[in-house]
N, C-alpha and C. Protein backbone atom coordinates (compact mmCIF):
# COMPACT_ATOMS: atom_id res chain seq x y z
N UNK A 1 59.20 78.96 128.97
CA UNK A 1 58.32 80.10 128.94
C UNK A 1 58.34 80.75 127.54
N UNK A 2 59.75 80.79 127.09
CA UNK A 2 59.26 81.81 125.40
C UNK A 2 59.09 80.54 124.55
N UNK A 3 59.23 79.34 125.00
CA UNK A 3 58.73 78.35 124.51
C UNK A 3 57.11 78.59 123.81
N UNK A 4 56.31 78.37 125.08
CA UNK A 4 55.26 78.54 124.94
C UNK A 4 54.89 79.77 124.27
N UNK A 5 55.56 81.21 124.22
CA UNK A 5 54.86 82.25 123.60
C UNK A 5 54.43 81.90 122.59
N UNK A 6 56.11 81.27 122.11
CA UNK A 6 56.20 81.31 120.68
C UNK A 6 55.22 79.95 120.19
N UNK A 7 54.65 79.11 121.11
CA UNK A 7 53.46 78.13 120.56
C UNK A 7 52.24 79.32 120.36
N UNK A 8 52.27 79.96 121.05
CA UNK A 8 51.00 80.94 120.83
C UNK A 8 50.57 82.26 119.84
N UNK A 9 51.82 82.44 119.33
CA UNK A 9 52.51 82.86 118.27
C UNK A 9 51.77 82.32 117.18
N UNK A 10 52.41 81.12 117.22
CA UNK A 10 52.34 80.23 115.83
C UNK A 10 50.98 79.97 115.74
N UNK A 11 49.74 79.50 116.72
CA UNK A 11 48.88 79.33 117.14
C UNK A 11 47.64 81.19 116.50
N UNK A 12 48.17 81.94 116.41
CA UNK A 12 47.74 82.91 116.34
C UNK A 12 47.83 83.43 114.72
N UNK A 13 49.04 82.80 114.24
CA UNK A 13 49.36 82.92 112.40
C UNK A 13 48.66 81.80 111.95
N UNK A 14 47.93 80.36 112.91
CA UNK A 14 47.29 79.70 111.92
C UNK A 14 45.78 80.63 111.76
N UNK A 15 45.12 81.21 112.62
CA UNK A 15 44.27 81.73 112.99
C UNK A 15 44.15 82.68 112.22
N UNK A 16 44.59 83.25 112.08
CA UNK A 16 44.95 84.29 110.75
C UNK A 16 44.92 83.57 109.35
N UNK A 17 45.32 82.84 109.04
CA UNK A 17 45.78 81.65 107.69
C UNK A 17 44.04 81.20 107.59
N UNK A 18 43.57 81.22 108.69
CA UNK A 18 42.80 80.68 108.38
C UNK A 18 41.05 81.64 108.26
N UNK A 19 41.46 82.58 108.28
CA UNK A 19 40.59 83.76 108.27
C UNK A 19 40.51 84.68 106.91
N UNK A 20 41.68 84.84 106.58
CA UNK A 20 41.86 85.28 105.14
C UNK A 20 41.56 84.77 104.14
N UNK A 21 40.85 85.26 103.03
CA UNK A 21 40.30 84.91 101.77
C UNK A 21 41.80 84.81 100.80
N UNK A 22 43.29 85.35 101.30
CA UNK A 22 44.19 85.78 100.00
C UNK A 22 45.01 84.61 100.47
N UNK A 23 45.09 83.76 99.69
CA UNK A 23 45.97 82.34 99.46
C UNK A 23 47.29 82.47 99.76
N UNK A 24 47.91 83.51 98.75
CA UNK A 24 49.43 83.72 99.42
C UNK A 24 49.66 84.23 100.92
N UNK A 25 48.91 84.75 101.49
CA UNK A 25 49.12 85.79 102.52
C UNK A 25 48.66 84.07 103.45
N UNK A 26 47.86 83.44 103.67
CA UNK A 26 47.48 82.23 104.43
C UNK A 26 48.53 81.20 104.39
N UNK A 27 49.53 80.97 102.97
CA UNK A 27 50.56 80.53 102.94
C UNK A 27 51.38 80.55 104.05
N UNK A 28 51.83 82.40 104.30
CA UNK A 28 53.58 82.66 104.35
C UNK A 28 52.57 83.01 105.91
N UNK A 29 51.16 82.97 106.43
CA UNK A 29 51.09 82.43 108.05
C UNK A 29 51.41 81.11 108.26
N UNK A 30 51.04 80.18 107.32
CA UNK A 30 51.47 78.91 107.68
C UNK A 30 52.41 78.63 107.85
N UNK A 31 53.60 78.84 107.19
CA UNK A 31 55.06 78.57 107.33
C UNK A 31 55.42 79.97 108.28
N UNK A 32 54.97 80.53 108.82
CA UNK A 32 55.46 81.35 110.12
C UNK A 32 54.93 80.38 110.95
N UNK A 33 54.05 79.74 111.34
CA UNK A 33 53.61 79.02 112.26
C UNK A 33 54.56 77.99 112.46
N UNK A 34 54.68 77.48 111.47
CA UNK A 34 55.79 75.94 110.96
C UNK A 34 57.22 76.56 111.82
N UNK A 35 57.38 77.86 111.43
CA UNK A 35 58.78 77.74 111.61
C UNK A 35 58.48 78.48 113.41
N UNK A 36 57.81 78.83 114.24
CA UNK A 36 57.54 79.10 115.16
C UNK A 36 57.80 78.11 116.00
N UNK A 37 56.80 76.74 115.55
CA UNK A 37 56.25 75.87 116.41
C UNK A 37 58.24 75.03 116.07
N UNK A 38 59.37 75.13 114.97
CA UNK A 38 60.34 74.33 115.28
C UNK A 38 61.19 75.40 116.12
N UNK A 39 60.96 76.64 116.44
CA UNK A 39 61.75 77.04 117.12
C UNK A 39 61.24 76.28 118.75
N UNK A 40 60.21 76.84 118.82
CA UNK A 40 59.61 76.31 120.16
C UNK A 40 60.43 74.85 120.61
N UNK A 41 60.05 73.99 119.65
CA UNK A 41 60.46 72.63 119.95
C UNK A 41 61.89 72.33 119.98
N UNK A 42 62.89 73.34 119.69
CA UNK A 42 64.21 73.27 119.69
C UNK A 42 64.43 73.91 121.28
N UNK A 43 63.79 74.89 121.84
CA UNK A 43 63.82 75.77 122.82
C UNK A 43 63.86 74.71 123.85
N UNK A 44 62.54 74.10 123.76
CA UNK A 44 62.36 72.72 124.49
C UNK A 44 63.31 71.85 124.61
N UNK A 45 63.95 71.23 123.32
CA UNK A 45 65.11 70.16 123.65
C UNK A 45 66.29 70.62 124.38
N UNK A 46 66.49 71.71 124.12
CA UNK A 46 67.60 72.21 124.71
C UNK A 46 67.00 72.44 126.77
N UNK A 47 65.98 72.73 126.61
CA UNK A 47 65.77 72.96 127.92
C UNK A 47 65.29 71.47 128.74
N UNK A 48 65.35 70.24 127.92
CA UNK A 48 65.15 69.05 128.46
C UNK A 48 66.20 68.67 129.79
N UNK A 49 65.46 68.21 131.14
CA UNK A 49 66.06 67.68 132.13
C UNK A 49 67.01 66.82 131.63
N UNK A 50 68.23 66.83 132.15
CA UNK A 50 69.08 65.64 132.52
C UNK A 50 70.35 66.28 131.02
N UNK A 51 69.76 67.15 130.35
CA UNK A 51 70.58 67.70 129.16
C UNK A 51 71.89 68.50 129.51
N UNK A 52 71.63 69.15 131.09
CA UNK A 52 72.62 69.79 130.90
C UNK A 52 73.47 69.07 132.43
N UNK A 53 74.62 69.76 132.82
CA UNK A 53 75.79 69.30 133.39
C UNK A 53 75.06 69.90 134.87
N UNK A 54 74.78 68.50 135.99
CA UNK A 54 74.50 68.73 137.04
C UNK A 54 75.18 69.40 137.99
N UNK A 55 74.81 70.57 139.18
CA UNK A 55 76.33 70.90 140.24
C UNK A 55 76.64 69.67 140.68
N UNK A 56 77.54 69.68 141.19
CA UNK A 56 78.14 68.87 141.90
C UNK A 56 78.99 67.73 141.65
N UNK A 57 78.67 67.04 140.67
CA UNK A 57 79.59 66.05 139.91
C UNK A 57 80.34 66.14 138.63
N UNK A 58 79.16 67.48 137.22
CA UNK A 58 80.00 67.57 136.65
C UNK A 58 79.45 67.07 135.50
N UNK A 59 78.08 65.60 135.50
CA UNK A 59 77.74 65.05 134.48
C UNK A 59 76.15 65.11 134.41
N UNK A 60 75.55 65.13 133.55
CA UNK A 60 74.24 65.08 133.01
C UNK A 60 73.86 63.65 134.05
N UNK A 61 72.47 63.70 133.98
CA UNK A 61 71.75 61.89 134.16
C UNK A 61 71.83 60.92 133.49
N UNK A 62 72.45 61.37 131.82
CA UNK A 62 72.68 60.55 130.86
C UNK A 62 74.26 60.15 130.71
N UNK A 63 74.96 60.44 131.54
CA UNK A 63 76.63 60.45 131.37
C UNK A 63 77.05 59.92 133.03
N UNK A 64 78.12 59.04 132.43
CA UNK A 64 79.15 58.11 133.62
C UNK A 64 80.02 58.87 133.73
N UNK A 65 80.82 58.64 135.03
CA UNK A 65 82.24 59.52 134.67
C UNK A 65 83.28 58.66 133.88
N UNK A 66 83.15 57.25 133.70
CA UNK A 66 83.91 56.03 133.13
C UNK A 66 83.94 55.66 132.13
C-alpha cells in the first residue's frame, strides 16, 4: 500500500517535470521520482511472498530445515 503511494508520488513529480518551462526545477522532479519509484521497489522486495519466516515451521518457501 505505501508502496503504491509512493508510485503515485513519483508519478505526480514526473508530471510536474514535465510541465515546467525551468530545467533545473524538472531535473531535481526527476530524480525525486527516480528515487521514489527505488523506494517503492525496495518496499516491494521486502514485502515479496515466501521472503519472510512462515508460522509454524520457522522457514520461508525458499529454505529447508537441512
Amino acid at each position: 500500500m505505501l508502496a503504491e503511494f509512493l508510485r503515485q508520488q513519483a508519478g505526480s513529480c514526473r508530471s510536474l517535470a514535465r510541465a515546467t518551462f525551468d530545467l533545473t526545477t524538472a531535473e531535481k522532479l526527476r530524480y525525486m521520482a527516480a528515487s521514489l519509484e527505488a523506494k517503492a521497489e525496495t518496499l516491494d522486495d521486502k514485502q515479496t511472498p515466501g521472503a519472510h519466516p512462515l508460522p509454524g515451521n520457522g522457514f520461508s518457501t525458499n529454505e529447508s530445515p537441512g
